[in-house]
Protein backbone atom coordinates (compact mmCIF):
# COMPACT_ATOMS: atom_id res chain seq x y z
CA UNK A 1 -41.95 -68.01 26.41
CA UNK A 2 -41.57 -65.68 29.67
CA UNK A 3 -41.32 -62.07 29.15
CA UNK A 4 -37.74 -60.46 28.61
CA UNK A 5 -37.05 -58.08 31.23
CA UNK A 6 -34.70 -54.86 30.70
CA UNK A 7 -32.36 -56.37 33.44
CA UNK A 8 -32.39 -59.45 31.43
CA UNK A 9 -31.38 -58.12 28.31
CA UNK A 10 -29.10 -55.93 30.01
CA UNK A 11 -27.10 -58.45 31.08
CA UNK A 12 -26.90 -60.50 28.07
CA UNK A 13 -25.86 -57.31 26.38
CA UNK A 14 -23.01 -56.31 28.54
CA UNK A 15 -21.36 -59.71 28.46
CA UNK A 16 -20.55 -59.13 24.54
CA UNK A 17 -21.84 -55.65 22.75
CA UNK A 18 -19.41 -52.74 22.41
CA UNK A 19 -21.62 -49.83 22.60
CA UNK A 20 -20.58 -46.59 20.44
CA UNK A 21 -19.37 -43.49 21.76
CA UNK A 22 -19.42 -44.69 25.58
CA UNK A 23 -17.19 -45.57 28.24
CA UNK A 24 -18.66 -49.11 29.09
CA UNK A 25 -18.15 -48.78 32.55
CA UNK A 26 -20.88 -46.38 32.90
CA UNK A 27 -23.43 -49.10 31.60
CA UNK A 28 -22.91 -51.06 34.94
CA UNK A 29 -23.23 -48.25 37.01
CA UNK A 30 -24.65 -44.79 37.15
CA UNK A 31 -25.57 -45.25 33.09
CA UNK A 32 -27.93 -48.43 32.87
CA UNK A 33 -28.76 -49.56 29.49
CA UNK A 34 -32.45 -48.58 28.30
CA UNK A 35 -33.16 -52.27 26.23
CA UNK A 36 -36.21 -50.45 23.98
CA UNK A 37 -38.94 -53.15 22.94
CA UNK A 38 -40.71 -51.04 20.32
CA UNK A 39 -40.95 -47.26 18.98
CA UNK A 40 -43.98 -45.37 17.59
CA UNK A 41 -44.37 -41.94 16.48
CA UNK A 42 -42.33 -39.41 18.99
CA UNK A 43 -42.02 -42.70 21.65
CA UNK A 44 -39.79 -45.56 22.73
CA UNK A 45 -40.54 -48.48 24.74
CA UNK A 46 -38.68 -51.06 27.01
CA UNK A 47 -39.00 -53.93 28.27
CA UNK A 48 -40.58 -53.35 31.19
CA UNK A 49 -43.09 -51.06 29.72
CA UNK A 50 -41.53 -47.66 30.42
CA UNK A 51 -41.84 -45.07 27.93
CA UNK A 52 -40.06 -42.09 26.59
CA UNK A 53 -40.36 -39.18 24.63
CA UNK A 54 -37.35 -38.98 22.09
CA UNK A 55 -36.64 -35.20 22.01
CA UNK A 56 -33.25 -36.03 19.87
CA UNK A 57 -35.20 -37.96 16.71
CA UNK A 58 -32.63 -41.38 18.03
CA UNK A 59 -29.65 -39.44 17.41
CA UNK A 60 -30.68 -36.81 14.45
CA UNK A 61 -32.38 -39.37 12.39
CA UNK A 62 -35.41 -39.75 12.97
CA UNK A 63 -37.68 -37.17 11.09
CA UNK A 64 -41.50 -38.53 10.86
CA UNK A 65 -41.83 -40.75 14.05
CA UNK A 66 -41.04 -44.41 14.75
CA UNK A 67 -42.44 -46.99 12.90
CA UNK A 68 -44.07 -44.46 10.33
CA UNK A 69 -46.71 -46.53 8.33
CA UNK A 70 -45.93 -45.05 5.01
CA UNK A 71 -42.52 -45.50 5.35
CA UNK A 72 -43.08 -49.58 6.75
CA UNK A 73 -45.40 -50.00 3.35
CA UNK A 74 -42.28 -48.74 1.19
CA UNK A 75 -40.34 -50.80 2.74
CA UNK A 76 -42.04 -54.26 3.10
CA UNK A 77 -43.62 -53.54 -0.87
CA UNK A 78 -39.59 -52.99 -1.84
CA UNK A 79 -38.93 -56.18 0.25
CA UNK A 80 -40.95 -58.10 -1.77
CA UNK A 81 -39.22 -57.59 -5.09
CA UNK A 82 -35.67 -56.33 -4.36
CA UNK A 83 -34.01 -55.99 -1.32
CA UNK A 84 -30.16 -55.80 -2.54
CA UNK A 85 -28.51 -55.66 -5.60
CA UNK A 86 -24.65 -54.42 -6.39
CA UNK A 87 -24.51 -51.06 -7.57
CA UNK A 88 -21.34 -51.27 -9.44
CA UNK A 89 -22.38 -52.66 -13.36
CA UNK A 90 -25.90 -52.56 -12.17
CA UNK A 91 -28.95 -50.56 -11.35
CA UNK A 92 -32.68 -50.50 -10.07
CA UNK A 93 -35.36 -47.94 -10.38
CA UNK A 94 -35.65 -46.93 -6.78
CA UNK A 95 -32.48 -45.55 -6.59
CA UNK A 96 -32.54 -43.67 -10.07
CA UNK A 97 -36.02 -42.30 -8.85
CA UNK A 98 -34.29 -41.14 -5.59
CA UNK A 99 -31.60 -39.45 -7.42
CA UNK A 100 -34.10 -37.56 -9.83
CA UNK A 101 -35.82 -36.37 -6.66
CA UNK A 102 -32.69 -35.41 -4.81
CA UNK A 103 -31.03 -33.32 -7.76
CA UNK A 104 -34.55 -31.85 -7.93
CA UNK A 105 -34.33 -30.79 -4.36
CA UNK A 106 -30.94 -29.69 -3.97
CA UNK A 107 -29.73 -26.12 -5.07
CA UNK A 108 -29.71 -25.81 -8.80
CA UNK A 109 -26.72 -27.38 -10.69
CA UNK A 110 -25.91 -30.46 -8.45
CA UNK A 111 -26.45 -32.73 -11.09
CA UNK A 112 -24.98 -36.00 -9.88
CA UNK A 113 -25.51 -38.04 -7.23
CA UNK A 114 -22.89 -40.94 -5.56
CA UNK A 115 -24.68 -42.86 -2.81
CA UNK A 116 -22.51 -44.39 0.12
CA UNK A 117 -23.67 -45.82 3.68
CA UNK A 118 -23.20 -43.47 6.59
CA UNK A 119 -22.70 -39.96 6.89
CA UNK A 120 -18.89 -40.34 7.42
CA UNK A 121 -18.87 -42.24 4.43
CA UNK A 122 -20.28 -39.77 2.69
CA UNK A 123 -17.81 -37.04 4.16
CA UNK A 124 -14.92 -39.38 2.82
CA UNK A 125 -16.28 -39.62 -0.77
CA UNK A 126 -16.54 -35.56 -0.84
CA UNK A 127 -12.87 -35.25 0.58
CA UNK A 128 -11.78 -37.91 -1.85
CA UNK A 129 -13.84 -36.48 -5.00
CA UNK A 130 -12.41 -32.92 -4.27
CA UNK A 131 -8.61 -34.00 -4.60
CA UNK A 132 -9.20 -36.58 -6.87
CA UNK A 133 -10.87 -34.04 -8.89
CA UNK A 134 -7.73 -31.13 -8.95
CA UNK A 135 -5.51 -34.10 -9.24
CA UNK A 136 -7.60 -34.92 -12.50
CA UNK A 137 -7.35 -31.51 -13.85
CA UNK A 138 -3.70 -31.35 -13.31
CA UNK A 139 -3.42 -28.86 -9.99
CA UNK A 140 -1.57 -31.29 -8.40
CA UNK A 141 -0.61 -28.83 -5.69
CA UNK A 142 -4.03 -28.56 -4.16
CA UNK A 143 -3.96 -31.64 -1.61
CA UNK A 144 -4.93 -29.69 1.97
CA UNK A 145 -8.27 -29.24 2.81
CA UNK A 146 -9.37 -26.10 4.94
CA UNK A 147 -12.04 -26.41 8.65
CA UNK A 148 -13.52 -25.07 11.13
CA UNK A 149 -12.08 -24.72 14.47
CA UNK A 150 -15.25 -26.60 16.52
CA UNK A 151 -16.75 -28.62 13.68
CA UNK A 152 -17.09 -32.28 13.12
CA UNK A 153 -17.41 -34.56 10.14
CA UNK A 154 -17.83 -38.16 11.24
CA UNK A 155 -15.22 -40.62 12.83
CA UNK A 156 -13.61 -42.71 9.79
CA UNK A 157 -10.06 -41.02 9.35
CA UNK A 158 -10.35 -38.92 6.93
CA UNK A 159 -13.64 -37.39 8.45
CA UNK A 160 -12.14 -37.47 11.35
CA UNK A 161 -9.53 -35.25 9.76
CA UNK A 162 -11.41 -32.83 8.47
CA UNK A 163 -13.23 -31.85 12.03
CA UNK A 164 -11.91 -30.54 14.95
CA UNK A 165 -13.51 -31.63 17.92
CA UNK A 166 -10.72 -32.65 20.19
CA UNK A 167 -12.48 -35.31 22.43
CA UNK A 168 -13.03 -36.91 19.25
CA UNK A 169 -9.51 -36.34 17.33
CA UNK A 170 -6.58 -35.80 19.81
CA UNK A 171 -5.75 -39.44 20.67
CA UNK A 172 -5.75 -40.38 16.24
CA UNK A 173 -4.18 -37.25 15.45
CA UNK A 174 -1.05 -39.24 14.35
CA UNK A 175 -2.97 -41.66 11.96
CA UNK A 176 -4.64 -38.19 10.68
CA UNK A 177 -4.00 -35.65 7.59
CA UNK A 178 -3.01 -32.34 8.49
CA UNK A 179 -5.77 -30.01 7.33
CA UNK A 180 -6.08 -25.63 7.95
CA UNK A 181 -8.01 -25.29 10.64
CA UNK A 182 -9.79 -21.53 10.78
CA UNK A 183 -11.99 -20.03 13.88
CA UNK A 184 -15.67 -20.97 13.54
CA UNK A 185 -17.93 -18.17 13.06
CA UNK A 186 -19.90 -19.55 16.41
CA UNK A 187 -21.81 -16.32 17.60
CA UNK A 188 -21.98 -17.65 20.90
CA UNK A 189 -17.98 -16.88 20.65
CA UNK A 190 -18.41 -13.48 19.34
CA UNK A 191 -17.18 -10.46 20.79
CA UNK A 192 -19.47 -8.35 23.79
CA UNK A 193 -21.84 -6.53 21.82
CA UNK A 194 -21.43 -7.90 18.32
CA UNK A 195 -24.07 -9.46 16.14
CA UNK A 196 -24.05 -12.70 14.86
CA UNK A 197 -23.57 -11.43 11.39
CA UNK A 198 -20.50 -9.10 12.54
CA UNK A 199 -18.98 -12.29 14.03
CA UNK A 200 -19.74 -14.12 10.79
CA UNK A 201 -17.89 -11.04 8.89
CA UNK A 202 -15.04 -10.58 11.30
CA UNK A 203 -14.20 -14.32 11.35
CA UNK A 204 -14.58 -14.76 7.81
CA UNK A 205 -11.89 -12.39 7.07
CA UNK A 206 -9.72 -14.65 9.09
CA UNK A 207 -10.43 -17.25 6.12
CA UNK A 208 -10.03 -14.75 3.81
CA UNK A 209 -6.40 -14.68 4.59
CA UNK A 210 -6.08 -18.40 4.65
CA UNK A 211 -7.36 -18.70 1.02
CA UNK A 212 -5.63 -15.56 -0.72
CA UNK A 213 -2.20 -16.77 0.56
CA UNK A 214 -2.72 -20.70 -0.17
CA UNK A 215 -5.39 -21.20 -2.40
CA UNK A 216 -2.98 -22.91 -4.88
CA UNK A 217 -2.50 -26.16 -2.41
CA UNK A 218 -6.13 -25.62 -1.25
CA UNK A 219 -8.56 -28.48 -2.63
CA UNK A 220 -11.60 -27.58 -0.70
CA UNK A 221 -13.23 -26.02 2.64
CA UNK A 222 -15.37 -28.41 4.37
CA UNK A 223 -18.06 -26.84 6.85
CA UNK A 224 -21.34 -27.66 8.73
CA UNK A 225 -24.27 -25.29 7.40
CA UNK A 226 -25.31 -23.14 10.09
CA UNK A 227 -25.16 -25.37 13.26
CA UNK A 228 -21.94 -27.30 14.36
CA UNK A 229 -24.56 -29.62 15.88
CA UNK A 230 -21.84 -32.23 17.42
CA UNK A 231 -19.80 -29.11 18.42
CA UNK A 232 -22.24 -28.19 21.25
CA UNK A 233 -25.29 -27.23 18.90
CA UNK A 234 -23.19 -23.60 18.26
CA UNK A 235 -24.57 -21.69 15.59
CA UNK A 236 -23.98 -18.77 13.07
CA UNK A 237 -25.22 -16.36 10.96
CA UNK A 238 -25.81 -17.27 6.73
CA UNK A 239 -23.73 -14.21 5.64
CA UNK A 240 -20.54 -16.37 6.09
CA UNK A 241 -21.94 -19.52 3.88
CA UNK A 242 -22.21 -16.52 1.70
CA UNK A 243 -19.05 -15.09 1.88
CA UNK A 244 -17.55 -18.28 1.75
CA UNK A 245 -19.28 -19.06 -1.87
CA UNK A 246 -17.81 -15.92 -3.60
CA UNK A 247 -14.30 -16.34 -1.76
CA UNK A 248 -14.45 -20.04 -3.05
CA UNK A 249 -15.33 -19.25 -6.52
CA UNK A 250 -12.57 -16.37 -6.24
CA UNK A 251 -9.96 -18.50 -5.21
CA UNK A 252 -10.79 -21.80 -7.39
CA UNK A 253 -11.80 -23.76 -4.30
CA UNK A 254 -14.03 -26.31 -3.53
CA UNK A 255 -16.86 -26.01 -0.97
CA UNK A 256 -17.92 -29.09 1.02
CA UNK A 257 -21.09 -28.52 2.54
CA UNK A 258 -21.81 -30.97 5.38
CA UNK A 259 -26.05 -31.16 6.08
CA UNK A 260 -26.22 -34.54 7.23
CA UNK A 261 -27.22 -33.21 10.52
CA UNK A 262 -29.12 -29.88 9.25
CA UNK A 263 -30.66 -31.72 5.85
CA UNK A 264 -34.24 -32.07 5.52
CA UNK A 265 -36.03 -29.65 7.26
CA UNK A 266 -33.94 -29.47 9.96
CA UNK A 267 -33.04 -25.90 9.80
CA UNK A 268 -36.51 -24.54 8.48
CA UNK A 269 -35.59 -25.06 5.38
CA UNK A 270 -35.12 -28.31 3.03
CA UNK A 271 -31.38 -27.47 3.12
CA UNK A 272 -29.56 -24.98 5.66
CA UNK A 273 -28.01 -23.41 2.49
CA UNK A 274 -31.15 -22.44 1.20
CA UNK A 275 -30.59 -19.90 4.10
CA UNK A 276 -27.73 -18.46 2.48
CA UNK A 277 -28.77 -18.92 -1.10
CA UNK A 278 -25.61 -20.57 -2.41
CA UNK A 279 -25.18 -24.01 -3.81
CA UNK A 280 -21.99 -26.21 -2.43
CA UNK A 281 -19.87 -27.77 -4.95
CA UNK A 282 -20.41 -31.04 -2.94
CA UNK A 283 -23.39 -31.56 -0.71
CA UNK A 284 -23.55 -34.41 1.88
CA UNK A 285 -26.59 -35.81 3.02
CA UNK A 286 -27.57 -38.83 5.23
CA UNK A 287 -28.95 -39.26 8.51
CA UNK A 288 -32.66 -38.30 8.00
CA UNK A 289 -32.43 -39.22 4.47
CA UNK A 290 -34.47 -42.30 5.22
CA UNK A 291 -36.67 -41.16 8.01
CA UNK A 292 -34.54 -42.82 10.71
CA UNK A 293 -34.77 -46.47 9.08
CA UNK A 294 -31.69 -47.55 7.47
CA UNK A 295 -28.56 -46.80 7.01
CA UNK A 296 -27.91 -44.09 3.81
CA UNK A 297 -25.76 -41.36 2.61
CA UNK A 298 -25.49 -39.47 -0.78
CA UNK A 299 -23.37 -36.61 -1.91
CA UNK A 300 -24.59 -34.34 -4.37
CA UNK A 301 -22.02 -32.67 -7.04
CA UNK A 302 -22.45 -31.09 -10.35
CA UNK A 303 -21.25 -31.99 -13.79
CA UNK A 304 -18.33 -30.12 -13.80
CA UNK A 305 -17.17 -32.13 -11.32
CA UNK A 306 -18.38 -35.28 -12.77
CA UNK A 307 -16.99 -34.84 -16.15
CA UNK A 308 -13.31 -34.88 -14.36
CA UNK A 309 -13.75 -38.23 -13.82
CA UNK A 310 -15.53 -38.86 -17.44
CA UNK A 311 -12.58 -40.33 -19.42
CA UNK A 312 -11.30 -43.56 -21.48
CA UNK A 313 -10.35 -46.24 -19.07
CA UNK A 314 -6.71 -46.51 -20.06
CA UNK A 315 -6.56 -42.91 -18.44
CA UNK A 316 -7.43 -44.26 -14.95
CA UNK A 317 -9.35 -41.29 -13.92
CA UNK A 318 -12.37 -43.04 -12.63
CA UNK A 319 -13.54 -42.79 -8.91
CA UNK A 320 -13.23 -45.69 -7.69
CA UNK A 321 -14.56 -45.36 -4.52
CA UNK A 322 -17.37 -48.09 -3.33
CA UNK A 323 -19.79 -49.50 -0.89
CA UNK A 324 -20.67 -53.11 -0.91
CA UNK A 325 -24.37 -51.61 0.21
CA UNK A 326 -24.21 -48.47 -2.14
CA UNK A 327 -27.41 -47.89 -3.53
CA UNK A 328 -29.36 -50.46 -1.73
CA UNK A 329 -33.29 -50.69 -2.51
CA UNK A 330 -34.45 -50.97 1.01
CA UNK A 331 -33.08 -47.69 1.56
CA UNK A 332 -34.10 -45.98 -1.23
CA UNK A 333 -37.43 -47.03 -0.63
CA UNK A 334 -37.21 -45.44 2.73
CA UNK A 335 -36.01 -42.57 1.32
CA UNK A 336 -38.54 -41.64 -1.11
CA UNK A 337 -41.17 -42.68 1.09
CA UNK A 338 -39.31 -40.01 3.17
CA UNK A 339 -39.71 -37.84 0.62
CA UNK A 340 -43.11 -38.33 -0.37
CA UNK A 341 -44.08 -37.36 2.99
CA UNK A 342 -42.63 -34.25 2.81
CA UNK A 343 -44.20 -33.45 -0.81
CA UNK A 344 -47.57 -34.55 0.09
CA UNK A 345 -47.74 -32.78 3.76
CA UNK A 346 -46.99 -28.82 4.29
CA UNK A 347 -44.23 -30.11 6.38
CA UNK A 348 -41.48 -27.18 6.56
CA UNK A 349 -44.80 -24.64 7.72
CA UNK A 350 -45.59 -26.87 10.00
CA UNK A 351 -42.49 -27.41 11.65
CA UNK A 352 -41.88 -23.52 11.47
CA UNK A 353 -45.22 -23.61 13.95
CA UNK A 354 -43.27 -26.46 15.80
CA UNK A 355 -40.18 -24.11 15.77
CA UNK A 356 -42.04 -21.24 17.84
CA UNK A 357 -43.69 -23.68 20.38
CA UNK A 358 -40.59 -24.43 21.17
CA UNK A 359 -39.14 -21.39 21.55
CA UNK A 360 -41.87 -20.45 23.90
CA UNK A 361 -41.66 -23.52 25.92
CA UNK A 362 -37.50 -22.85 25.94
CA UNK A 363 -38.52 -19.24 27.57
CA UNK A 364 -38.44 -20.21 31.63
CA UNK A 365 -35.33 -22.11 30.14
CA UNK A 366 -33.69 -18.60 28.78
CA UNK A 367 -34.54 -17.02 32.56
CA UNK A 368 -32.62 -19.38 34.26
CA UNK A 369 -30.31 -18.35 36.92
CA UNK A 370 -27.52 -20.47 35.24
CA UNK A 371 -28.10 -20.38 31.43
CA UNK A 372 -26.61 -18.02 29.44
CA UNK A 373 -27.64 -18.69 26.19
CA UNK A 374 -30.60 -20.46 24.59
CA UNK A 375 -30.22 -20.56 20.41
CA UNK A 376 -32.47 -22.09 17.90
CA UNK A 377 -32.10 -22.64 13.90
CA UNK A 378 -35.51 -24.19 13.23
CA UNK A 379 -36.49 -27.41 14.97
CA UNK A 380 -32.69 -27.20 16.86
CA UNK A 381 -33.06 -25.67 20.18
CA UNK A 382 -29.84 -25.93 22.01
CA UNK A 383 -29.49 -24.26 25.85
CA UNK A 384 -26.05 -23.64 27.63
CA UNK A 385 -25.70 -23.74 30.84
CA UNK A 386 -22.71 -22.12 33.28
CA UNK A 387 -21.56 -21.92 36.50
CA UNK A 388 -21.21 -18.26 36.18
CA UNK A 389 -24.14 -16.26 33.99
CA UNK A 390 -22.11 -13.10 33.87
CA UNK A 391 -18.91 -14.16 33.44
CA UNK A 392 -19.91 -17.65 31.21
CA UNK A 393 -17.73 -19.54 33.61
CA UNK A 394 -18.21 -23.45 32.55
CA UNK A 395 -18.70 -26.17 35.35
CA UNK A 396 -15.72 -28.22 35.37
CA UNK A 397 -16.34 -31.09 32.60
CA UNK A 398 -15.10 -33.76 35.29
CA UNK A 399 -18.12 -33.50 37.45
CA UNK A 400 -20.41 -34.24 34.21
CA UNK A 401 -23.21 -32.36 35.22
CA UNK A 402 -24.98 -33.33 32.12
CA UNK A 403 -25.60 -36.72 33.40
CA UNK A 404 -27.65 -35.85 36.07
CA UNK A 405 -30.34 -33.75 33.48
CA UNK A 406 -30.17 -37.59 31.44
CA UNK A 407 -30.92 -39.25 34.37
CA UNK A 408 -33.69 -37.21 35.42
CA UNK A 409 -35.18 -37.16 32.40
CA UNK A 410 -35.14 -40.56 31.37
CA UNK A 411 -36.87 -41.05 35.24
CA UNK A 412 -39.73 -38.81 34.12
CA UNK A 413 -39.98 -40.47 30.40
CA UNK A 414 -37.92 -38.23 28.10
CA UNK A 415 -34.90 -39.09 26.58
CA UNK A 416 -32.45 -35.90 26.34
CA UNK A 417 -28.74 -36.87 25.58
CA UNK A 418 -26.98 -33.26 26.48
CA UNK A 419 -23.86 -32.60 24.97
CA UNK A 420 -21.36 -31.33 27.52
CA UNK A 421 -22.87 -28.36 29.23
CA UNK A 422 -25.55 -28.25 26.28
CA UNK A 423 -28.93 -29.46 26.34
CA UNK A 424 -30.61 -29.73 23.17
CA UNK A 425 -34.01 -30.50 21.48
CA UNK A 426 -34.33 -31.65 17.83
CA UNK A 427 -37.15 -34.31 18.04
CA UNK A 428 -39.30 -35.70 15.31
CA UNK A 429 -41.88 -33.42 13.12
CA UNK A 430 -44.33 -35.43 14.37
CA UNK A 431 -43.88 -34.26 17.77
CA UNK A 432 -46.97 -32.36 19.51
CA UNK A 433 -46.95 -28.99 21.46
CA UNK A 434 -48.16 -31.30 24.71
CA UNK A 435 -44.94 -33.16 24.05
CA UNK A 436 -42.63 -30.00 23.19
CA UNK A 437 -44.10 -29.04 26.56
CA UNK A 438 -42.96 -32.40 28.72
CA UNK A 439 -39.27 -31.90 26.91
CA UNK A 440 -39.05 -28.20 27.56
CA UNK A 441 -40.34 -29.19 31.39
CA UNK A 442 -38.36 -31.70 32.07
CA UNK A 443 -35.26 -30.09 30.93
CA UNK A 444 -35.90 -27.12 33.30
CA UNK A 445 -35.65 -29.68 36.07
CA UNK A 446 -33.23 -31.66 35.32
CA UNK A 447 -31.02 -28.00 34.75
CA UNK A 448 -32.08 -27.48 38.69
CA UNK A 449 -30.73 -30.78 39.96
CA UNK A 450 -27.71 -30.27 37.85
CA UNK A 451 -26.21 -27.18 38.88
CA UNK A 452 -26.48 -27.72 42.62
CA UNK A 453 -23.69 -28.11 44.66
């Protein structure tokens, strides 16, 4: 059999695949497919032997390197003895194991967990739970759900719904629930001078408001821990997760607590509210939940919740929500190898080490002429570049600078996947200071290209 080539497979692919979140004219132009052979550890491969660092873990997801053996063994010993199995009337131990570990894990007093397939799956169930659950206890009124202004929640409708980033949202807005949207406590948006905490206070009062005057029609508020990583990697201070607890609990409102993106390390901490030290009334995980192998998402709840739904069947108050692949063994297996490895390694200290490395490598980054803020929350390092440092004056998105820093770096074996006038770093924990080094380089060049005229 002769070799596949990547313009091979490139052209096979175009002629049927429907690539997500891409205009598919780009993929015959200035955008070329990268067909990727194999992965291991921080690396991809293509077909033509090319390699490149992946300094965004494959989209978020991956946390302990490609092809990680002890997560392959999990999985091929699971294949061997249960690979699928309906979750609805049945149940296997991998999955009750995984949700012992999880409610372990998790702030104190989420009790329960309901496994879906995605993370905007998982968004849905918490949305659905939530106003399921006031509808349950009779506060039938409470039906909106409150956001912030810059956040996103996945792409199905209702998570779709419950975000707010327009590039994502304007053209389904009429297919959509309307939903409170509030201003994000993003301290990159704060006022000259201000810290990020006095942005987090100022802006919560703004929610304040919202929930004093409307709590009674208010099922839940839904936010991203710490980093609005879609919504240009902002970031703010924990005081307003904290805030946001008491005013919750004041008002007899849910809080949604999206860490799909910021789970697992990701923040320095197992969970981004950790940070804060409050516990969500519905937590949403996913994404690196199974080390970047399969497709998984859980949300977390307590028993109060739960118990809601706990009724005779003539009542009809059961969730009735459901995956065909809820639960699946292959994942779970994944998962708690996932888990495992952070148990039996001192992962979060060493990523904190990880987490200054990059920092320092980010420094000639910060200096640049044309970057006027560089932010990190752990092993997230996001850097924004402007026309104008002074005045924060954006390039124009039309001439999609970005591009030419993806370009450059994929031509120098990195693959960096900027987000608007953002260029960001979350790559594996397995990732090494040498490579944290290539990224951070790389990224400095790629800047220089982009922001000539």
């Amino acid at each position: 059999m002769s070799k596949l080539s990547n313009a091979a497979l490139r052209e096979r692919d175009l002629a049927h695949v429907w690539h997500p979140c891409t205009q598919m004219k780009d993929h015959e132009g200035e955008m070329p497919l990268i067909p990727v052979r194999r992965a291991a550890g921080a690396w991809l491969e293509d077909h033509d032997g090319r390699r490149y660092l992946d300094a965004i873990s494959s989209w978020w997801v991956n946390l302990f390197g490609h092809a990680n053996p002890r997560i392959n063994a999990a999985i091929a010993a699971q294949l061997q003895q249960l690979p699928h199995v309906m979750f609805a009337g049945f149940t296997h131990e991998p999955a009750t194991r995984l949700a012992e570990r999880l409610v372990a894990l998790a702030p104190p007093g989420l009790e329960r967990c309901f496994f879906a397939d995605s993370g905007s799956a998982a968004i849905e169930v918490a949305v659905k739970m939530s106003y399921h659950y006031w509808q349950n206890r009779g506060a039938a009124r409470k039906t909106r759900f409150v956001t912030l202004s810059n956040s996103y929640h996945g792409e199905t409708l209702g998570a779709l719904a419950v975000g707010s980033v327009e590039l994502y949202k304007a053209i389904y807005r009429p297919l959509l629930m309307d939903v409170i949207t509030v201003p994000s406590p993003d301290a990159y948006a704060g006022e000259p001078g201000e810290s990020a905490a006095d942005c987090a206070r100022r802006r919560f009062a703004e929610l304040e408001q919202v929930l004093a005057e409307g709590a009674s029609e208010i099922a839940a508020v839904i936010v991203e821990p710490l980093v609005q990583c879609a919504g240009a990697m902002r970031m703010y201070d924990p005081l307003y997760l904290r805030l946001l607890r008491e005013a919750c609990d004041r008002h007899g409102v849910h809080l949604i607590a999206d860490e799909i993106a910021v789970g697992f390390g990701r923040t320095g901490t197992m969970f981004a509210c950790e940070q804060a030290g409050i516990r969500p009334d519905f937590l949403c995980l996913a994404k690196g939940l199974t080390g970047g192998y399969l497709p998984m998402s859980v949300v977390l709840t307590t028993d109060e919740v739960y118990d809601a739904f706990y009724d005779e069947y003539a009542k009809l108050n059961a969730f009735l929500h459901s995956h065909s692949y809820a639960g699946n063994p292959l994942a779970c297996a994944a998962a708690l190898a996932t888990l495992d490895l952070f148990a039996q390694g001192d992962v979060l200290n060493r990523n904190r080490a990880l987490a200054s490395r990059l920092a320092e490598a980010a420094a000639p980054l910060a200096a640049h002429p044309n970057v006027a803020e560089v932010r990190q929350r752990g092993m997230i390092l996001a850097v924004e570049f402007v026309r104008d440092r002074a005045t924060r004056e954006t390039f124009p998105w039309q001439e999609r600078r970005h591009l030419r820093i993806h370009r450059h770096a994929l031509s120098r074996g990195v693959l960096l996947r900027p987000l608007g006038n953002v260029v960001y770093f979350m790559p594996p924990y397995v990732v090494s200071p040498e490579e944290i080094d290539l990224m951070a380089r790389v990224a400095l060049e790629g800047l220089d290209l982009a922001v000539r005229d």
